[in-house]
Protein backbone atom coordinates (compact mmCIF):
# COMPACT_ATOMS: atom_id res chain seq x y z
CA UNK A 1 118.32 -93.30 179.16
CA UNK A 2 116.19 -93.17 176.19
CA UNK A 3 116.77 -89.46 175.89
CA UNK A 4 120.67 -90.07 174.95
CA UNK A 5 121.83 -90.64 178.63
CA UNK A 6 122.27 -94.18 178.85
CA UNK A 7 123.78 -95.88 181.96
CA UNK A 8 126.83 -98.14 180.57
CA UNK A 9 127.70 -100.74 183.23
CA UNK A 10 130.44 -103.03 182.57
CA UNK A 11 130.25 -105.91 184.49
CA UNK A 12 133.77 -107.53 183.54
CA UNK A 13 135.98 -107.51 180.43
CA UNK A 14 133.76 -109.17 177.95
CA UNK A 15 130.25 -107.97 178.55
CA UNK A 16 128.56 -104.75 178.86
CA UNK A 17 125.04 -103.96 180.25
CA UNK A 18 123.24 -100.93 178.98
CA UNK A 19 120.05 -99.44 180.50
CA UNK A 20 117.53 -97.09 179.46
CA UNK A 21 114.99 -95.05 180.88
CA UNK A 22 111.72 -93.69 179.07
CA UNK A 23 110.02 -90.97 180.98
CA UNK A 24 106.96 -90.54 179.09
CA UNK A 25 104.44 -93.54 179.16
CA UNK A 26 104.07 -95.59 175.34
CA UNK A 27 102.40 -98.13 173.68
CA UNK A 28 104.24 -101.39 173.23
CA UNK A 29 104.19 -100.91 169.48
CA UNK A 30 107.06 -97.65 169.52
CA UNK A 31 109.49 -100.13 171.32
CA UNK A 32 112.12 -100.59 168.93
CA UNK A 33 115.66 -100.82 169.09
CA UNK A 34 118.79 -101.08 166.75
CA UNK A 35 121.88 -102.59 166.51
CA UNK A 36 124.73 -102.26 164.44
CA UNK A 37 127.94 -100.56 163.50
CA UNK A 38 126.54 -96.67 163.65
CA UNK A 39 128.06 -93.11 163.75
CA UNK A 40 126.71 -90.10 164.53
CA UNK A 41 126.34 -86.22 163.63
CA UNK A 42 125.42 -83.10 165.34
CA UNK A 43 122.49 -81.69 163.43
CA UNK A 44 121.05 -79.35 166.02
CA UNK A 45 120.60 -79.31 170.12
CA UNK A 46 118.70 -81.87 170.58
CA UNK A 47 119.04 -83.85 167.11
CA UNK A 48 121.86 -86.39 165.61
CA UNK A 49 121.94 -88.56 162.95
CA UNK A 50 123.14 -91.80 163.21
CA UNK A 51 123.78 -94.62 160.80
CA UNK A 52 126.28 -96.37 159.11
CA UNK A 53 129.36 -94.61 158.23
CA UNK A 54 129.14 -94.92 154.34
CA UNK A 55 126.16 -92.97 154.62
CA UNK A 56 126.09 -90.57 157.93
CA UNK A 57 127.20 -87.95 156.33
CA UNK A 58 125.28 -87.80 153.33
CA UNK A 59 121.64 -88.57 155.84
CA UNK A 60 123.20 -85.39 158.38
CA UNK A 61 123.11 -82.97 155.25
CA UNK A 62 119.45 -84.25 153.68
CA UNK A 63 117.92 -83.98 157.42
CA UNK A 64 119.47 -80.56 158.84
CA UNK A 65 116.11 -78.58 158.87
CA UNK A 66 115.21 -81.16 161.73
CA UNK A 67 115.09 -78.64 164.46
CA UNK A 68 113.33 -75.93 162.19
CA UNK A 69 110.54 -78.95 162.10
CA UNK A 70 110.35 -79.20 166.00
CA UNK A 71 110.12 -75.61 166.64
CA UNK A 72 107.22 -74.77 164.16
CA UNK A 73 105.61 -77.92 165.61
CA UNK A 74 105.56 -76.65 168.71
CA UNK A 75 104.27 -73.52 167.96
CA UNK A 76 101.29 -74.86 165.98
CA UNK A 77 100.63 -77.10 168.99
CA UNK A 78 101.16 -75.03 171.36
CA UNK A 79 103.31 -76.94 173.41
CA UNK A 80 106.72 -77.80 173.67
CA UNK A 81 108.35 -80.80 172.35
CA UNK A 82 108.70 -83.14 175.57
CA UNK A 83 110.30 -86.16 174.43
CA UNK A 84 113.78 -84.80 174.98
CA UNK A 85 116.14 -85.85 171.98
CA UNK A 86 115.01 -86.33 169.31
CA UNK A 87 116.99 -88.51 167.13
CA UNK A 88 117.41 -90.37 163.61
CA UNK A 89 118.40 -93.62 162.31
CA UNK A 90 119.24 -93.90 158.60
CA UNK A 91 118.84 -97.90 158.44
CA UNK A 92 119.61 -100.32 155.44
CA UNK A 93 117.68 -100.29 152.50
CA UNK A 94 115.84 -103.47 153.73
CA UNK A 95 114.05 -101.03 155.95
CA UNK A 96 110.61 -101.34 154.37
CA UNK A 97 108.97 -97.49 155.70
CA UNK A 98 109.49 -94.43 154.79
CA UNK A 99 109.51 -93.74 158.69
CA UNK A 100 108.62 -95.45 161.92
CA UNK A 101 108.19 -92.62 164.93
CA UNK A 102 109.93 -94.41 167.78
CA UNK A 103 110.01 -92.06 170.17
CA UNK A 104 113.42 -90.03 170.86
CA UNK A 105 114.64 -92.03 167.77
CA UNK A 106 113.19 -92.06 164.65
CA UNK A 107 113.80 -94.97 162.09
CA UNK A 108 113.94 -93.67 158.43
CA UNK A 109 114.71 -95.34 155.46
CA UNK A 110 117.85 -94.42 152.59
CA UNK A 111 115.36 -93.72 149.97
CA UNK A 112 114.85 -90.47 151.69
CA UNK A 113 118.57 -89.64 151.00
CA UNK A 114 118.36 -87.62 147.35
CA UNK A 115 121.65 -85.72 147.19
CA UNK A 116 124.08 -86.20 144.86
CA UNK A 117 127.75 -86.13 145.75
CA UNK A 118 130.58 -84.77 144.72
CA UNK A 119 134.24 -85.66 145.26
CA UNK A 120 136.56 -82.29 145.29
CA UNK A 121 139.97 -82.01 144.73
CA UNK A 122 141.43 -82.77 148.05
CA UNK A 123 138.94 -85.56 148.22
CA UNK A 124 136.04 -84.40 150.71
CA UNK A 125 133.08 -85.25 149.95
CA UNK A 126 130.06 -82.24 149.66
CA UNK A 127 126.94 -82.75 148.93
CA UNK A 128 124.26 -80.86 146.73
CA UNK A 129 120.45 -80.44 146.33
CA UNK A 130 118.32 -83.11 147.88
CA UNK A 131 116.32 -82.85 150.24
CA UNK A 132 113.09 -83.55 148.33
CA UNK A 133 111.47 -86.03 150.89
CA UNK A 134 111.79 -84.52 154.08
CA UNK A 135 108.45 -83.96 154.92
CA UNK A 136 108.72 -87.44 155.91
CA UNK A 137 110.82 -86.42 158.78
CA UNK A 138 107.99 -83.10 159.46
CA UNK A 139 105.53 -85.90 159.54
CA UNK A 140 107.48 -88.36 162.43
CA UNK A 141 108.18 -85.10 164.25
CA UNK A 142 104.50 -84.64 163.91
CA UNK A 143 104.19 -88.07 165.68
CA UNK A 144 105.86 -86.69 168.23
CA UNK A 145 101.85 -85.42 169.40
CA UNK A 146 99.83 -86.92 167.46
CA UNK A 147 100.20 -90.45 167.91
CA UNK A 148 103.10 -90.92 170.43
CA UNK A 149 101.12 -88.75 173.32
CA UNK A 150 97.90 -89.42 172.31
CA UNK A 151 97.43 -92.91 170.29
CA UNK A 152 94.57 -94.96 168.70
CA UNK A 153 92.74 -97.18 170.97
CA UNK A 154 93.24 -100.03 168.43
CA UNK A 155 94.00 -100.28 165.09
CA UNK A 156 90.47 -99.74 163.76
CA UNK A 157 91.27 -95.91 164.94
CA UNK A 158 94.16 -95.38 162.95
CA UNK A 159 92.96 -92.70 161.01
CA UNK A 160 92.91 -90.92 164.50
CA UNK A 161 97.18 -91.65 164.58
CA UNK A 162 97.71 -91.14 160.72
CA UNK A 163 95.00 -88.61 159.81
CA UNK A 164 95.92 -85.78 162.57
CA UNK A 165 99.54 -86.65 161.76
CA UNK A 166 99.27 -85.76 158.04
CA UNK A 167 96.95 -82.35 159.00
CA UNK A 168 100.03 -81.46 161.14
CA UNK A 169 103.06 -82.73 158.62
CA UNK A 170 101.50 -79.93 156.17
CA UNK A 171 100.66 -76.93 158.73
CA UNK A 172 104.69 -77.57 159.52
CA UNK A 173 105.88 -77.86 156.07
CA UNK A 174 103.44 -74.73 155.32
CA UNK A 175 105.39 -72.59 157.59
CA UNK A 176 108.58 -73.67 155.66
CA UNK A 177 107.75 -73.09 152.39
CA UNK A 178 104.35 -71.02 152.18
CA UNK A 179 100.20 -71.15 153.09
CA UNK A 180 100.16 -72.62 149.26
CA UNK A 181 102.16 -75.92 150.15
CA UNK A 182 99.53 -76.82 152.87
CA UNK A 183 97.04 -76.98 150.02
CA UNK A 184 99.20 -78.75 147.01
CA UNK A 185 100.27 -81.20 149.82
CA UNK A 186 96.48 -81.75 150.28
CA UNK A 187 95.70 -82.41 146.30
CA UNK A 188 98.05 -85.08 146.07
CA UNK A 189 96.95 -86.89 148.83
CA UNK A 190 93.64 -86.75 147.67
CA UNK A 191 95.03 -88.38 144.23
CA UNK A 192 96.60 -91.07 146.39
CA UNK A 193 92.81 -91.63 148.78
CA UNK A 194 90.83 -91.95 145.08
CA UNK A 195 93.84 -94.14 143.96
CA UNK A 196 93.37 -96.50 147.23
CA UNK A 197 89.65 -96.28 146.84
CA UNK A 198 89.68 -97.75 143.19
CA UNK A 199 92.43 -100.68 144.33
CA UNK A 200 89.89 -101.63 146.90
CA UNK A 201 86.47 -100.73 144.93
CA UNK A 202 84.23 -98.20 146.93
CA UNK A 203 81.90 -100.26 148.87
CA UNK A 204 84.79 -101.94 150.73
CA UNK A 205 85.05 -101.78 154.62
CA UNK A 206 88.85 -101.09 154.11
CA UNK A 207 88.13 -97.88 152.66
CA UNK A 208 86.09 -96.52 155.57
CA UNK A 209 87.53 -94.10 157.99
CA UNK A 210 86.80 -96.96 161.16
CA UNK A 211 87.34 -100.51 159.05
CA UNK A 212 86.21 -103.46 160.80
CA UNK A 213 89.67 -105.58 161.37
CA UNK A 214 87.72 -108.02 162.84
CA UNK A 215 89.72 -111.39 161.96
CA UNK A 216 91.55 -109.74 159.43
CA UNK A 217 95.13 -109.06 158.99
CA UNK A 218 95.97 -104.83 159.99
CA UNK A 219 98.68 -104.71 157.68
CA UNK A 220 95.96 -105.61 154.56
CA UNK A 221 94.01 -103.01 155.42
CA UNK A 222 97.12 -100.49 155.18
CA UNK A 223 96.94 -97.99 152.85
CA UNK A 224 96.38 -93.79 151.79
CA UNK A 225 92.41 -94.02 153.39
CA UNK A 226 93.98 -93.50 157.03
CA UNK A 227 96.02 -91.22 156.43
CA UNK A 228 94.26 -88.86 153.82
CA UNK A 229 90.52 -89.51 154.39
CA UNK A 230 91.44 -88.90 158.26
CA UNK A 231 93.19 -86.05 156.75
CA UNK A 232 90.89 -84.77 155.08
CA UNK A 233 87.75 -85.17 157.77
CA UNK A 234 89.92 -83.12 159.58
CA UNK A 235 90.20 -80.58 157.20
CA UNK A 236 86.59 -80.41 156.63
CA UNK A 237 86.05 -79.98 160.25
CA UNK A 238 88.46 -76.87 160.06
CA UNK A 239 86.84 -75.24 157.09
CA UNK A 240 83.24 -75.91 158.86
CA UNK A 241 84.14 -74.44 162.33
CA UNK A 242 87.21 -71.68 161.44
CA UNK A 243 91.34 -72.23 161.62
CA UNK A 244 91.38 -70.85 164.41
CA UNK A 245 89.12 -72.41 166.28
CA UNK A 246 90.50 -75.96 165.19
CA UNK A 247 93.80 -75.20 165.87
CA UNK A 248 92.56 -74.41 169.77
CA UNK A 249 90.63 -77.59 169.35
CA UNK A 250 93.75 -79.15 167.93
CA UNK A 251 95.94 -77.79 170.58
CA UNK A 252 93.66 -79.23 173.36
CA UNK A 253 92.82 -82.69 171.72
């Protein structure tokens, strides 16, 4: 099934019938699949990598803190991480996100892979540093709740996907690194909102936390405003009522 247990039925020598099973209801829109010539690595119980085997490797290294992710994400929310695997895709560079959060499988893109290699003597490969852009990968795990249980009505909500996704991407990466990152995290963003807010000009609906998409093309109205003005009206909820409190609120939501 969709959790890694698929039922492989081969019907006769030249064709193969494969079937899954998703146990937890979605949206049409986190229905993906892939196809191609993949390989896979252990990076934890309930992770692997898969892609292409020019690059496997290399996306296995950048992405072992995976299950670190999961775990603090299920502490801040308070619940436990019910999708069953939860897997990644390394695709082509054609790939044109950062990260799509299909459930049990998330699709990333190779710009996320930052490590250099280095060829040793008796010609492994090891890899070094990297792993500059993996809050990415905190922020599709963050999916994982906020958006893939609970998901905007229709697009003209989806600050209410992106903007509780972000809040939780940094209270993960926070635990990683320290209380500081939560709030550095915060001050770019807020660099990328004003930049979003200038490309549109202030007064335009796109820049409002519920745009009207009312004949209008979602994917022109994409940009930082969802994710970091829903951000940060989340934020400014939490300062106004107490951390604690909103992460109950959070928790329950």
């Amino acid at each position: 099934d969709i959790e890694g247990n698929n039922d492989n039925d081969k019907d006769n020598d030249n064709e193969n019938v494969f079937k899954w099973h998703q146990k937890v209801p979605i949206p049409s829109y986190l229905i993906a699949l892939v196809v191609g010539s993949l390989q896979s690595r252990e990076v934890g119980p309930r992770t692997r990598v898969w892609s292409e085997a020019s690059v496997v490797d290399q996306a296995a290294y950048e992405f072992h803190q995976t299950e670190e992710f999961i775990q603090h994400a299920e502490a801040i929310m308070d619940q436990e991480y019910v999708w069953g695997r939860y897997d990644l895709v390394c695709l082509p560079p054609s790939f044109p996100y950062g990260g799509m959060e299909n459930p049990c499988l998330t699709f990333v893109t190779p710009t996320l892979l930052t490590a250099q290699a280095k060829t040793l003597q008796d010609g492994t490969v090891q890899f070094e540093k990297g792993r500059e852009l993996v809050s990415v990968i905190a922020h599709e795990i963050a999916h994982s709740w906020t958006g893939n249980l609970i998901t905007n009505h229709t697009w003209e909500h989806f600050w209410l996907n992106e903007g509780w996704t972000v809040w939780l991407e940094r209270k993960i990466m926070a635990r990683v690194h320290s209380p500081e990152y939560f709030d550095f995290d915060a001050i770019t963003g807020w660099n990328a909102l004003k930049d979003s807010v200038d490309e549109y000009g202030k007064d335009h609906h796109f820049t409002c936390l519920k745009p009207c998409l009312d004949r209008v093309d979602p994917d022109d109205s994409f940009s930082s405003v969802p994710y970091e003005k829903g951000f940060n009206f989340l934020y400014y909820l939490s300062r106004v009522i107490g951390e604690g409190p909103f992460e109950t609120f959070a928790q329950a939501y």
